[in-house]
N, C-alpha and C. Protein backbone atom coordinates (compact mmCIF):
# COMPACT_ATOMS: atom_id res chain seq x y z
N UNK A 1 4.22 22.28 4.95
CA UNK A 1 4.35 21.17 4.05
C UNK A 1 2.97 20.70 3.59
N UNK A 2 2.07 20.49 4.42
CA UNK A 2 0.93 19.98 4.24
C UNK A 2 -0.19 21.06 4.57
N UNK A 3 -0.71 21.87 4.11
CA UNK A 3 -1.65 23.05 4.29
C UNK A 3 -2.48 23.26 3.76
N UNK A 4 -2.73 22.11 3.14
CA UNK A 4 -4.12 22.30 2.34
C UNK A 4 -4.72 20.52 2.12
N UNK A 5 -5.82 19.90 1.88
CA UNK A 5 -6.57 19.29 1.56
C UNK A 5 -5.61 17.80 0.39
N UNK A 6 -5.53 19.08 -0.54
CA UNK A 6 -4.96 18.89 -1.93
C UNK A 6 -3.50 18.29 -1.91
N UNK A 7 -2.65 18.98 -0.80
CA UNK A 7 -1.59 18.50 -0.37
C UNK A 7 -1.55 17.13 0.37
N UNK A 8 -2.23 16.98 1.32
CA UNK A 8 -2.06 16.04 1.67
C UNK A 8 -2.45 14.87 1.16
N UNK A 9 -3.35 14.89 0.43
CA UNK A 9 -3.65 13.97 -0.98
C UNK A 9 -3.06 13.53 -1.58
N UNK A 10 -1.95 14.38 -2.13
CA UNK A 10 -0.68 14.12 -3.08
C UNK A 10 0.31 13.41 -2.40
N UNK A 11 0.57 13.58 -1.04
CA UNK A 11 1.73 13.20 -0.49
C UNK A 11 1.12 11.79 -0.17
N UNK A 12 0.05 11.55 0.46
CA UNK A 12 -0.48 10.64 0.92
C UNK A 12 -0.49 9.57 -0.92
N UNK A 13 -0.68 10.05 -1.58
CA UNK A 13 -1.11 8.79 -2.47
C UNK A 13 0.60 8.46 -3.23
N UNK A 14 1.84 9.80 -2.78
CA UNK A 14 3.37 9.59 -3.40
C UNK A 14 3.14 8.46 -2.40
N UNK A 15 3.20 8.58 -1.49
CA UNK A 15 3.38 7.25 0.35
C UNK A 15 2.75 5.78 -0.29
N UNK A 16 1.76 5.85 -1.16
CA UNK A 16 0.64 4.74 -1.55
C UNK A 16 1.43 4.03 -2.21
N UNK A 17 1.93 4.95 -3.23
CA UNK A 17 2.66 4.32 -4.56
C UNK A 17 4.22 3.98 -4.06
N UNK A 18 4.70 3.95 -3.30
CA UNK A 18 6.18 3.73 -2.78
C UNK A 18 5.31 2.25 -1.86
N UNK A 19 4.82 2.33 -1.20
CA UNK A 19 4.16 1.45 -0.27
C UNK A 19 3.99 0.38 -1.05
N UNK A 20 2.86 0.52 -2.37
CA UNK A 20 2.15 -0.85 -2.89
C UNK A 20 3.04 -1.22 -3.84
N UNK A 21 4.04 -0.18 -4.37
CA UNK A 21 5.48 -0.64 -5.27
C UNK A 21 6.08 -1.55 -4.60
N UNK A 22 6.84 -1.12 -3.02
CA UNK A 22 7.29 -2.44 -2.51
C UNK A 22 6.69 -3.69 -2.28
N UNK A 23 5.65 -3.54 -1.91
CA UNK A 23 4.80 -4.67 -1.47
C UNK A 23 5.17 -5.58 -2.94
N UNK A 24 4.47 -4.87 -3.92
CA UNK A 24 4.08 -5.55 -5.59
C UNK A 24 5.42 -6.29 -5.51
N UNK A 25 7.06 -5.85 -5.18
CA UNK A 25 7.71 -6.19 -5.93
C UNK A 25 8.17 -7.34 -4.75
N UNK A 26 7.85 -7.27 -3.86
CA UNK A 26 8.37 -8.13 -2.56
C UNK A 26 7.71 -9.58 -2.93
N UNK A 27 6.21 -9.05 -3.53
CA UNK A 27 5.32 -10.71 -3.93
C UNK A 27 5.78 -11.08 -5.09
N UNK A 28 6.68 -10.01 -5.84
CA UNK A 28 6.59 -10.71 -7.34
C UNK A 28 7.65 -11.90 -7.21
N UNK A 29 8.89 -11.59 -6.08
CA UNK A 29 10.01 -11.93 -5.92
C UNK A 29 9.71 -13.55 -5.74
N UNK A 30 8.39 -14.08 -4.76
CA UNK A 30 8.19 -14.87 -3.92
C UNK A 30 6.98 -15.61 -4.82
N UNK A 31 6.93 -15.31 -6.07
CA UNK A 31 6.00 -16.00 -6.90
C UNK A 31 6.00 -17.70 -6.87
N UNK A 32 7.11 -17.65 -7.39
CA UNK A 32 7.73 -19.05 -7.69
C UNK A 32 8.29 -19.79 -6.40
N UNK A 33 8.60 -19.07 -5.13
CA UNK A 33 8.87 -20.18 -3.86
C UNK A 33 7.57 -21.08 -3.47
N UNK A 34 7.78 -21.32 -2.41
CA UNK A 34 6.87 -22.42 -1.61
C UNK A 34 5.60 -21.34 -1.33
N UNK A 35 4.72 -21.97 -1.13
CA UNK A 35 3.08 -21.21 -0.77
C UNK A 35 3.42 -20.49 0.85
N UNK A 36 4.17 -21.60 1.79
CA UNK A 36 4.59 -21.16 2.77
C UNK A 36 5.34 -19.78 2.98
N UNK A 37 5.97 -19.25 2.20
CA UNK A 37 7.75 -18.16 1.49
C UNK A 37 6.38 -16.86 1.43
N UNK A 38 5.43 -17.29 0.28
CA UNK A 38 4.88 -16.43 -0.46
C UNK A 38 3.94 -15.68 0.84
N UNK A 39 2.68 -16.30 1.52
CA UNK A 39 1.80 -16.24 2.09
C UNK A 39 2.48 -15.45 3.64
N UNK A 40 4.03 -15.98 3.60
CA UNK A 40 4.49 -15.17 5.23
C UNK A 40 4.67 -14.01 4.38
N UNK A 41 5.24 -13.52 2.92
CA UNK A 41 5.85 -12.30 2.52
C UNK A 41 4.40 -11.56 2.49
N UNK A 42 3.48 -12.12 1.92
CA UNK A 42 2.13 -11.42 1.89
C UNK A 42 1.65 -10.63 3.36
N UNK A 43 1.47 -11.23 4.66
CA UNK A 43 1.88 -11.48 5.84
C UNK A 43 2.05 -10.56 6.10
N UNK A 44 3.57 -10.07 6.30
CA UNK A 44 4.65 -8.97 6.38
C UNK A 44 4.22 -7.79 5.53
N UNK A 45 3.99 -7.82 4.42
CA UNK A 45 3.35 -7.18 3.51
C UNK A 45 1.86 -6.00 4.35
N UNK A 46 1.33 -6.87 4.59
CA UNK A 46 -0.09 -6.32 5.06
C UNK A 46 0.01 -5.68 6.51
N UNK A 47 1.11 -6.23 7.49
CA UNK A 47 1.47 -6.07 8.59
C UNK A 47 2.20 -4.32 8.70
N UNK A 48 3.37 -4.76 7.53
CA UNK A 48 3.59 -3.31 7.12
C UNK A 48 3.24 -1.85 6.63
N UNK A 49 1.71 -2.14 6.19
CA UNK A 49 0.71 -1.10 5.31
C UNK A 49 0.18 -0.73 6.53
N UNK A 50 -0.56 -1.59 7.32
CA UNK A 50 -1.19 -0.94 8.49
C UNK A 50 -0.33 -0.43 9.35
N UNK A 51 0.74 -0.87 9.78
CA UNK A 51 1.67 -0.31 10.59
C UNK A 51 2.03 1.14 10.10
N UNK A 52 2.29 1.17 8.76
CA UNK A 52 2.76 2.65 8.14
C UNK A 52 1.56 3.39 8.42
N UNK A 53 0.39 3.01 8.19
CA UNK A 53 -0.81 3.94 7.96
C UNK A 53 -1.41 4.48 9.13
N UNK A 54 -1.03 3.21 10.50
CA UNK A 54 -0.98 4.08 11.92
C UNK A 54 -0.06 4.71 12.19
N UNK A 55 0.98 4.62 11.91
CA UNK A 55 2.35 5.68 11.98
C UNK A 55 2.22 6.78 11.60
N UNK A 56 1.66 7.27 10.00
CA UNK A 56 1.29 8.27 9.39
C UNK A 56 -0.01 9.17 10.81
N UNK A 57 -0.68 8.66 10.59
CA UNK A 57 -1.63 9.11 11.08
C UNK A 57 -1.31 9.79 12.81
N UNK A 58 -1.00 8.86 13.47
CA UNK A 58 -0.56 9.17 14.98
C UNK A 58 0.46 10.41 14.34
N UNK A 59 1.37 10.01 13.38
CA UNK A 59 2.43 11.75 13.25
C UNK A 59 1.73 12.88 12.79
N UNK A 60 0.40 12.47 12.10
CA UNK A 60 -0.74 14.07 11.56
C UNK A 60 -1.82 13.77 13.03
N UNK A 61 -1.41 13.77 14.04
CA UNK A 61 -2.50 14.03 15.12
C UNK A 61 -2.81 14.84 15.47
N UNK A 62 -1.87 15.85 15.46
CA UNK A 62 -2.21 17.34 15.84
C UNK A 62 -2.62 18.29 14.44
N UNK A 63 -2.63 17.59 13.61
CA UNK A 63 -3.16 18.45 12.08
C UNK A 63 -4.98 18.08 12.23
N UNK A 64 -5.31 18.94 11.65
CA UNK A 64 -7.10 19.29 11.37
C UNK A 64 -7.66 17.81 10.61
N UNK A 65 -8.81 17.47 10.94
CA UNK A 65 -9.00 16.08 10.02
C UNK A 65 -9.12 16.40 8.62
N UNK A 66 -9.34 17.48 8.56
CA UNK A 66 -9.23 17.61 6.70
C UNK A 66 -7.91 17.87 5.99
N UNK A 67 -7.05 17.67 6.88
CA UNK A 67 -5.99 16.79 6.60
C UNK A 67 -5.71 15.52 6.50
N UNK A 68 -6.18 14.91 7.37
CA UNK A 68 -5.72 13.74 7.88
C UNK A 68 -6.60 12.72 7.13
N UNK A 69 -7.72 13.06 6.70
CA UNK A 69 -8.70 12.08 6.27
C UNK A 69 -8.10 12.45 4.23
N UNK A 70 -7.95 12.64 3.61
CA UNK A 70 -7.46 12.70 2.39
C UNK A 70 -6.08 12.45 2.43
N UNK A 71 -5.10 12.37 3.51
CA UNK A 71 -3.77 11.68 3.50
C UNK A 71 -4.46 9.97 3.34
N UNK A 72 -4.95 10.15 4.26
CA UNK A 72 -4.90 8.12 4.66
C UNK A 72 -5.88 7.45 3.64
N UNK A 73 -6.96 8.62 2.82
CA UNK A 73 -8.30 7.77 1.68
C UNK A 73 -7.16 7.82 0.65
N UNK A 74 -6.36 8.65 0.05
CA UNK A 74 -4.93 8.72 -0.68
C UNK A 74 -4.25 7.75 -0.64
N UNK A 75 -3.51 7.57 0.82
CA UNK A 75 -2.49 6.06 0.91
C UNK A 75 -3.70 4.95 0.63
N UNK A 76 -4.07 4.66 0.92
CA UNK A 76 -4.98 3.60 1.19
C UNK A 76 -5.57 3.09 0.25
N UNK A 77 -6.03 4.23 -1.14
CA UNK A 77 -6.47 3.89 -2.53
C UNK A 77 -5.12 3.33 -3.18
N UNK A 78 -4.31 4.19 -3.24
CA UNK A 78 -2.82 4.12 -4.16
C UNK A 78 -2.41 2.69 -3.50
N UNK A 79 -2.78 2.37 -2.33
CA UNK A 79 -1.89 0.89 -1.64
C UNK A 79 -2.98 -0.08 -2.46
N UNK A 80 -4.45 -0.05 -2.13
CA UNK A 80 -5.00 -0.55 -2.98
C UNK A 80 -5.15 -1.15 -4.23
N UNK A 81 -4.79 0.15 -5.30
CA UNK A 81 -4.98 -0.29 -6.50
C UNK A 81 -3.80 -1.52 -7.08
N UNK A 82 -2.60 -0.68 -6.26
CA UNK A 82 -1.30 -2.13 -6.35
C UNK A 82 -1.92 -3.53 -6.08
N UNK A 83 -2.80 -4.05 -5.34
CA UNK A 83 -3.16 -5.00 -5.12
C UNK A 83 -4.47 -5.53 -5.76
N UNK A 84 -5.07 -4.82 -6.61
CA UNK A 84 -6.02 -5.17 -7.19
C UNK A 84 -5.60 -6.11 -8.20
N UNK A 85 -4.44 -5.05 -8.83
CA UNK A 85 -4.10 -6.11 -10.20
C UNK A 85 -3.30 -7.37 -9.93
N UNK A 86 -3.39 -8.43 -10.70
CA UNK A 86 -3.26 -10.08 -10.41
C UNK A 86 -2.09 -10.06 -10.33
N UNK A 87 -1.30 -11.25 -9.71
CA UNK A 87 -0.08 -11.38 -9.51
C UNK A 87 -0.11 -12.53 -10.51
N UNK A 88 -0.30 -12.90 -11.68
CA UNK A 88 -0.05 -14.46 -12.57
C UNK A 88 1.37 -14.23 -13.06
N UNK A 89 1.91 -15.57 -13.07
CA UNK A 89 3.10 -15.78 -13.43
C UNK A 89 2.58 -15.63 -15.38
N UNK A 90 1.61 -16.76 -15.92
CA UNK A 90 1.67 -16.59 -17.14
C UNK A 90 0.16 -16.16 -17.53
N UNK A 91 0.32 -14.70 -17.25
CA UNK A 91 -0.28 -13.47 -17.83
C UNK A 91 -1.87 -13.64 -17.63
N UNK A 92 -2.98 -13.80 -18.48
CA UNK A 92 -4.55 -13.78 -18.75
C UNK A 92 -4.90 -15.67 -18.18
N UNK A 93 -4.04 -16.57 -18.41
CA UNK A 93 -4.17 -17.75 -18.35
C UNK A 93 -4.86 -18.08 -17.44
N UNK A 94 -5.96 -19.09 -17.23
CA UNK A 94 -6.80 -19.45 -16.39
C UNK A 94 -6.60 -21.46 -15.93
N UNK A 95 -6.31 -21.77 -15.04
CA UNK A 95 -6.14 -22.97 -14.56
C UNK A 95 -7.28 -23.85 -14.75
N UNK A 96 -6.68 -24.98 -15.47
CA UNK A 96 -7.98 -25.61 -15.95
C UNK A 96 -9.24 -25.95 -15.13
């Protein structure tokens, strides 16, 4: 499944984009609740990325690190970039 470099790259950054998709859509849900709602989903959120990303990793333990190190820089960018971009309810707008 994973036998090359290149592979595990790919799979690792499909894992990123399923990962920071849920996350994205779990905060989008919790925009508009209480700061309290939002900040535990965030929480759970972050609790869950690291948890997956030691999970991943402990299951490639017995694979070569040049595997293992382009699975997790893969998840880890792709989980990333989901979180870079802003969560605003109304769009470019800046609070006075």
């Amino acid at each position: 499944m994973m036998d090359s470099a290149w592979s595990a790259a790919g799979l690792g950054a499909a894992f990123g984009v399923l990962n920071g998709w849920a996350s994205r859509t779990a905060l989008r849900r919790t925009l508009d609740r209480p700061d309290a709602v939002f900040h535990s989903v965030f929480a759970a959120g972050l609790l869950w990325r690291l948890t997956f990303l030691a999970a991943s990793v402990w299951f490639l333990r017995y694979k070569k690190y040049i595997i293992i190190l382009p699975f997790a820089a893969a998840l880890i960018f792709t989980q990333f970039v989901f979180e870079v971009i802003p969560l605003r309810k109304d769009g470019t707008k800046r609070d006075p």
